[in-house]
C-alpha atoms as a PDB file:
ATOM      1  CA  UNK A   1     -20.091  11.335 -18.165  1.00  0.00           C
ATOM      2  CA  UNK A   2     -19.160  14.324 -16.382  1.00  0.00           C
ATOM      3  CA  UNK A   3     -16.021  14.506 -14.787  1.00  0.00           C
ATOM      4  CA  UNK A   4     -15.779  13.697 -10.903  1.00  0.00           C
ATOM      5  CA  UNK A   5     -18.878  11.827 -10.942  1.00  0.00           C
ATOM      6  CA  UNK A   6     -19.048   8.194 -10.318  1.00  0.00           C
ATOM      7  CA  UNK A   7     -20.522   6.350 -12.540  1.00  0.00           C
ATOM      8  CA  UNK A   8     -24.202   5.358 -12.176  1.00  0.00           C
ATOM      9  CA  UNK A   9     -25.284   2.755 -10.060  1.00  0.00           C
ATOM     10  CA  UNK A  10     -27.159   0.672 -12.322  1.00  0.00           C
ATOM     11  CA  UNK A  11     -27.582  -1.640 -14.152  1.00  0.00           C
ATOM     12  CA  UNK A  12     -24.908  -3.632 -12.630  1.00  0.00           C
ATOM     13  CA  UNK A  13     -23.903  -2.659  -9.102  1.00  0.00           C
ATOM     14  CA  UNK A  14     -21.337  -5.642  -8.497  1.00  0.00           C
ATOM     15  CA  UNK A  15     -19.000  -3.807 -11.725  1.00  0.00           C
ATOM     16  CA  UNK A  16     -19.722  -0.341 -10.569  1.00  0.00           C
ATOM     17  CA  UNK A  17     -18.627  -1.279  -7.204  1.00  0.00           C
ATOM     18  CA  UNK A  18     -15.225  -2.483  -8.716  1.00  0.00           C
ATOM     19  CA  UNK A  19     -14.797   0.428 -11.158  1.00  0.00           C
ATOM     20  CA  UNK A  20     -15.728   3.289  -8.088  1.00  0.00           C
ATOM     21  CA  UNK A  21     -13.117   1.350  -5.549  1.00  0.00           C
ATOM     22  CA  UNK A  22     -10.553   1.206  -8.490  1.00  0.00           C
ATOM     23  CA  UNK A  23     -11.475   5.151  -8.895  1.00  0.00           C
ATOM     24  CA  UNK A  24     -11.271   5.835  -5.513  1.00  0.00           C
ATOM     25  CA  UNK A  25      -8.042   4.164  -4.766  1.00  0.00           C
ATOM     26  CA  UNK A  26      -6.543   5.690  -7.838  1.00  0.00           C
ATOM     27  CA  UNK A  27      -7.265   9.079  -6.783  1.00  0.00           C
ATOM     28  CA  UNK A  28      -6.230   8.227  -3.026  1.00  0.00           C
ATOM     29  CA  UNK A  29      -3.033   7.095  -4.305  1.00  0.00           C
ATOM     30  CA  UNK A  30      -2.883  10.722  -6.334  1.00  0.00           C
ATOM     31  CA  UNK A  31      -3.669  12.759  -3.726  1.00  0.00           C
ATOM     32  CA  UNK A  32      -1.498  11.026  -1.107  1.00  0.00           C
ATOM     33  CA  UNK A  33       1.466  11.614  -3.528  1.00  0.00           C
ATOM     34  CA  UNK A  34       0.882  15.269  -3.895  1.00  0.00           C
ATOM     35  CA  UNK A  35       0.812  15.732   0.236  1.00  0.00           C
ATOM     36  CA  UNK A  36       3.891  13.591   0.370  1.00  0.00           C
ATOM     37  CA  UNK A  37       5.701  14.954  -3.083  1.00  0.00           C
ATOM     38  CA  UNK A  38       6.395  11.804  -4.107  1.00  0.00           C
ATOM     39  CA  UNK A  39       4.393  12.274  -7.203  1.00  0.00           C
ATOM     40  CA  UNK A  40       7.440  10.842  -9.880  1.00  0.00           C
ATOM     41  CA  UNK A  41       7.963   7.336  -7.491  1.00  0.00           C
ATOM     42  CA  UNK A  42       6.160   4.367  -8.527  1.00  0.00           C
ATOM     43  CA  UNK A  43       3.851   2.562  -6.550  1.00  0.00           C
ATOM     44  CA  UNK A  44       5.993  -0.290  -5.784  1.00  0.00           C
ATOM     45  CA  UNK A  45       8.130   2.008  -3.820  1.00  0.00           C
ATOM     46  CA  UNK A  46       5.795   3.786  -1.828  1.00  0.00           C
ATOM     47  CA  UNK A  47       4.150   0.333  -1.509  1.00  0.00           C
ATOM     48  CA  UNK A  48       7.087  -1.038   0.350  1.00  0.00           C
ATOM     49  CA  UNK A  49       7.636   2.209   2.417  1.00  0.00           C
ATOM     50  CA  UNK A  50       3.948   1.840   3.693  1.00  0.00           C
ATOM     51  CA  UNK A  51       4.693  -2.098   4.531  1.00  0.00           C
ATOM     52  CA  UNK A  52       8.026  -1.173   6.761  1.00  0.00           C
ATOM     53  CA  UNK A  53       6.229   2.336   8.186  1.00  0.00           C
ATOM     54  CA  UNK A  54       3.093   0.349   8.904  1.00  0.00           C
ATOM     55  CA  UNK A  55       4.652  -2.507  10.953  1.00  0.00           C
ATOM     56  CA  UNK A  56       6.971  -4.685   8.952  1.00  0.00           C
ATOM     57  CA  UNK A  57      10.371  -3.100   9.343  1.00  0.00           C
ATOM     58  CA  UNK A  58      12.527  -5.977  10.911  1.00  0.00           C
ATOM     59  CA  UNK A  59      11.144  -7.990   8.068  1.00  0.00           C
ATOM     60  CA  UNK A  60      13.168  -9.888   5.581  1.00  0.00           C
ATOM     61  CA  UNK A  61      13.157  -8.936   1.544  1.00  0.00           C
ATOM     62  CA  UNK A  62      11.256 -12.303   1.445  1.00  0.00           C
ATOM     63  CA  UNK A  63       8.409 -11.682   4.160  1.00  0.00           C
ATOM     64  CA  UNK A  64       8.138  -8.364   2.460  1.00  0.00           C
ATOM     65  CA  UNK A  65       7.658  -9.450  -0.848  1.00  0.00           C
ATOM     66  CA  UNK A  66       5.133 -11.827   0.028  1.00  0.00           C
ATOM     67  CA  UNK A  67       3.406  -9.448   2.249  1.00  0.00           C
ATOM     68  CA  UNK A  68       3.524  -6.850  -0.572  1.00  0.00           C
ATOM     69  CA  UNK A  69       2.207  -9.754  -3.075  1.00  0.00           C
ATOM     70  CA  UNK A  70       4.973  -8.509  -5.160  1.00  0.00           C
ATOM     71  CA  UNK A  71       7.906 -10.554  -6.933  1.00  0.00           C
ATOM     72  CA  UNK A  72      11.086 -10.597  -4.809  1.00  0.00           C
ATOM     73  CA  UNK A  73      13.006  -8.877  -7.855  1.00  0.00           C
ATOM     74  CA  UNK A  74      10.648  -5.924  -7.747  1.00  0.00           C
ATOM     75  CA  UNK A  75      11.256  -5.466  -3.691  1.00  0.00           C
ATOM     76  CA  UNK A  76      15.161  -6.271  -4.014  1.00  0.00           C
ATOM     77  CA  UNK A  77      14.934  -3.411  -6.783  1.00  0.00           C
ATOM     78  CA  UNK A  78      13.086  -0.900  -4.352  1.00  0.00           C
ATOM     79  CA  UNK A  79      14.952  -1.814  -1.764  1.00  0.00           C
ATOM     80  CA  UNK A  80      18.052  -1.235  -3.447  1.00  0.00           C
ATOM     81  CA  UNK A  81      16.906   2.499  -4.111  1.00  0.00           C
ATOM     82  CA  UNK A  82      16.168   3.340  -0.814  1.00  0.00           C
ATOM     83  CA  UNK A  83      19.170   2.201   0.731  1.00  0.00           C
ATOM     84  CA  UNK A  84      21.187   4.307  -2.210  1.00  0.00           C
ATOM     85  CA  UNK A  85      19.035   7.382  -0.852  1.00  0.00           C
ATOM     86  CA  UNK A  86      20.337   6.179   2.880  1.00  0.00           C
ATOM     87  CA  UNK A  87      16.584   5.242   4.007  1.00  0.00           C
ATOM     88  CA  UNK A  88      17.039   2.004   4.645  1.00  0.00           C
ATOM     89  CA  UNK A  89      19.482  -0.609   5.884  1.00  0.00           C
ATOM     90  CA  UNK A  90      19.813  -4.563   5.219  1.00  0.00           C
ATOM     91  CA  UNK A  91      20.795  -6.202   8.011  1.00  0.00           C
ATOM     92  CA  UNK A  92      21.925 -10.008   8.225  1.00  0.00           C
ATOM     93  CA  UNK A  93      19.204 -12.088  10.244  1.00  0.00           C
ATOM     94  CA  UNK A  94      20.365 -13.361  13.345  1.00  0.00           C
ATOM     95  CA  UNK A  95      20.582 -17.108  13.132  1.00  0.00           C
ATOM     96  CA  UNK A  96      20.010 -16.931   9.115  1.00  0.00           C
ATOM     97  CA  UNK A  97      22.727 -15.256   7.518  1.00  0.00           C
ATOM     98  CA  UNK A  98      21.352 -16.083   4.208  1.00  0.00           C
ATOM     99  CA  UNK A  99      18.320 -13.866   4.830  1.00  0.00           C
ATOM    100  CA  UNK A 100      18.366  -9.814   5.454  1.00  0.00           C
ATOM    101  CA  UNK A 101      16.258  -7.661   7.465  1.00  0.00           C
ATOM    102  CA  UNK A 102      15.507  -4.320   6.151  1.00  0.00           C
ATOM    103  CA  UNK A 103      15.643  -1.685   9.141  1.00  0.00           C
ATOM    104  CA  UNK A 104      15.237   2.493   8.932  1.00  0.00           C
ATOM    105  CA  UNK A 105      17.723   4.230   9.084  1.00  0.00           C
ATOM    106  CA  UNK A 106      17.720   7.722  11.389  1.00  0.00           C
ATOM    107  CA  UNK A 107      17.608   9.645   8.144  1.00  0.00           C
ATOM    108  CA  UNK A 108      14.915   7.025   6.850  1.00  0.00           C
ATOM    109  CA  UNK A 109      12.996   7.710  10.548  1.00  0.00           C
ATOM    110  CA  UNK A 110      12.694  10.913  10.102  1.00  0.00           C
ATOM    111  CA  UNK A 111      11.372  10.276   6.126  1.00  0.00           C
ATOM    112  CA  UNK A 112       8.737   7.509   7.757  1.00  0.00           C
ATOM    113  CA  UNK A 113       7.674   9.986   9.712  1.00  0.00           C
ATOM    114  CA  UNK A 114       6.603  12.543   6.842  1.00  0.00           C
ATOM    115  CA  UNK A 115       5.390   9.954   5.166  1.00  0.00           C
ATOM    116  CA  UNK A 116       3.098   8.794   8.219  1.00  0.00           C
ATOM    117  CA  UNK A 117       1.987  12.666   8.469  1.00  0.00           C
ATOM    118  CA  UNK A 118       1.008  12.961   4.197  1.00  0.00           C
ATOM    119  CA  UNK A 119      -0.826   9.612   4.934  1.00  0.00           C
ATOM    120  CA  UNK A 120      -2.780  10.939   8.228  1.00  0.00           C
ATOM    121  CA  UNK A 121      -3.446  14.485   5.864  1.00  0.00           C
ATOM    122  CA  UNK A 122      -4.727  12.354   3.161  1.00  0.00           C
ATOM    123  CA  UNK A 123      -7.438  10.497   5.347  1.00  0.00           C
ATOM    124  CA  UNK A 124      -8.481  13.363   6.917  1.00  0.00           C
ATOM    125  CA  UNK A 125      -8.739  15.491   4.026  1.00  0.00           C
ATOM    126  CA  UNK A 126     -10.563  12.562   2.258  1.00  0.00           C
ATOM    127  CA  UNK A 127     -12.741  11.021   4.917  1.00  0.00           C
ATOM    128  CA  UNK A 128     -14.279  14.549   5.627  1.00  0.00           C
ATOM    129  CA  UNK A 129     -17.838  14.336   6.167  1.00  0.00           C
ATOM    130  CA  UNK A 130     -17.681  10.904   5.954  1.00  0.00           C
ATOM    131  CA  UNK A 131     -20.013   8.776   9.186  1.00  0.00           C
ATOM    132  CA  UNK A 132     -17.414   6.840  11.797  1.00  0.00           C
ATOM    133  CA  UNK A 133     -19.493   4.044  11.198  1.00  0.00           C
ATOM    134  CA  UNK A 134     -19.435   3.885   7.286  1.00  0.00           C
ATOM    135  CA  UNK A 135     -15.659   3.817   7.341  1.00  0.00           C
ATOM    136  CA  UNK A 136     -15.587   1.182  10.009  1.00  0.00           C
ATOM    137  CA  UNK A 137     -18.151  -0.748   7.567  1.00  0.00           C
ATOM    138  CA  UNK A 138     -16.149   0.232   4.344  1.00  0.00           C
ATOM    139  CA  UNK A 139     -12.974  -1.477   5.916  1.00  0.00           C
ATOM    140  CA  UNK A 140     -14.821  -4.698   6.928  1.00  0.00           C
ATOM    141  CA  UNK A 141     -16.042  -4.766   3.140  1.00  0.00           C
ATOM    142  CA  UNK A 142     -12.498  -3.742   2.156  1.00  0.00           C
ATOM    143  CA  UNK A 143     -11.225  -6.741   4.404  1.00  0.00           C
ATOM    144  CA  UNK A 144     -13.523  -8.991   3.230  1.00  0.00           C
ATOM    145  CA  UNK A 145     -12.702  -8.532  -0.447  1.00  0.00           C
ATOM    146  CA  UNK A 146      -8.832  -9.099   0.382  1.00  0.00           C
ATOM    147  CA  UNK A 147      -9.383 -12.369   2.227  1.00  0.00           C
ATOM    148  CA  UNK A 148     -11.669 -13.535  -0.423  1.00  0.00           C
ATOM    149  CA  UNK A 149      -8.914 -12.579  -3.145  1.00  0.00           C
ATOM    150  CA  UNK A 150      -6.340 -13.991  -0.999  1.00  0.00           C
ATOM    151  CA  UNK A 151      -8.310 -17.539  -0.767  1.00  0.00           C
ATOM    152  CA  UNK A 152      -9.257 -17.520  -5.097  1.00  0.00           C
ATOM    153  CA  UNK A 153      -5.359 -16.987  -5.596  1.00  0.00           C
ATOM    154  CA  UNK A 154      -4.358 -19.305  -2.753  1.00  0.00           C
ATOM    155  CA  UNK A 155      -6.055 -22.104  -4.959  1.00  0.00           C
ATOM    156  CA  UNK A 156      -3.809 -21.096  -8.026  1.00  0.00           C
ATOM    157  CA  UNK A 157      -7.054 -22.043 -10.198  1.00  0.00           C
ATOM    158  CA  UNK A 158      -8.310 -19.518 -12.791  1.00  0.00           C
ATOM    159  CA  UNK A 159     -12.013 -17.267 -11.675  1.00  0.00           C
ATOM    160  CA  UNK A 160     -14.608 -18.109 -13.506  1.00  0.00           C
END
């Protein structure tokens, strides 16, 4: 197969659909890295930076996790690098002070907001030429698939 070509269509769409969203994420991901040279992080960090920069900061480590779908070790971990790099603050939770909110700090604003600017580069440069109305439909599909996902694993039974 020639490379930057998707693979072909047939004979089983319902795999092909899996392996071209699993394509197309990866090289989202790649490019999205490059505009916001964060190429050598892993994904669990930039995963939790989207979270907070996309409406979770206030959060605790716990809401994040499960949020995330990640193990609370992993987030503790990530969290614990970004407040070493002064992006990030844990703050006690009023009325809990067992649990800790995780809050930007100025230097971390300023961060979120280059981060929020590779992100809006990324679409644009990605979605280009792409109809309003098949990226509205793609992120019903896309929404779809997660609630589905979310329900098999809710049941803690194996797919079969």
């Amino acid at each position: 197969m020639p490379m930057g070509q998707f693979p072909d269509q047939k004979p089983q769409p319902s795999f092909t659909f899996g392996t071209n969203l699993n394509r197309a994420a990866r090289l989202w991901r790649t490019v999205f890295r490059s505009l916001a040279q964060l190429e050598a992080r892993p994904t669990p960090y930039i995963s939790v930076l989207s979270y907070l920069i996309t409406g979770s900061e206030g959060a605790t480590q716990k809401e994040l996790a499960t949020l995330m779908g990640a193990d609370a070790p992993t987030v503790v971990r990530v969290l614990d690098a970004l407040e070493g790099q002064g992006l990030v603050e844990r703050r006690v939770k009023e009325g809990d002070r067992r649990s800790k909110t995780v809050h930007f700090t100025e230097t971390g604003k300023d961060f979120a907001e280059a981060f929020k600017a590779a992100g809006f580069a990324t679409s644009a440069r990605l979605l280009e030429g792409c109809d309003p109305q098949d990226i509205n439909a793609a992120i019903r599909v896309f929404r779809r698939i997660s609630e589905n996902a979310e329900f098999l694993s809710s049941r803690r039974q194996p797919v079969v």
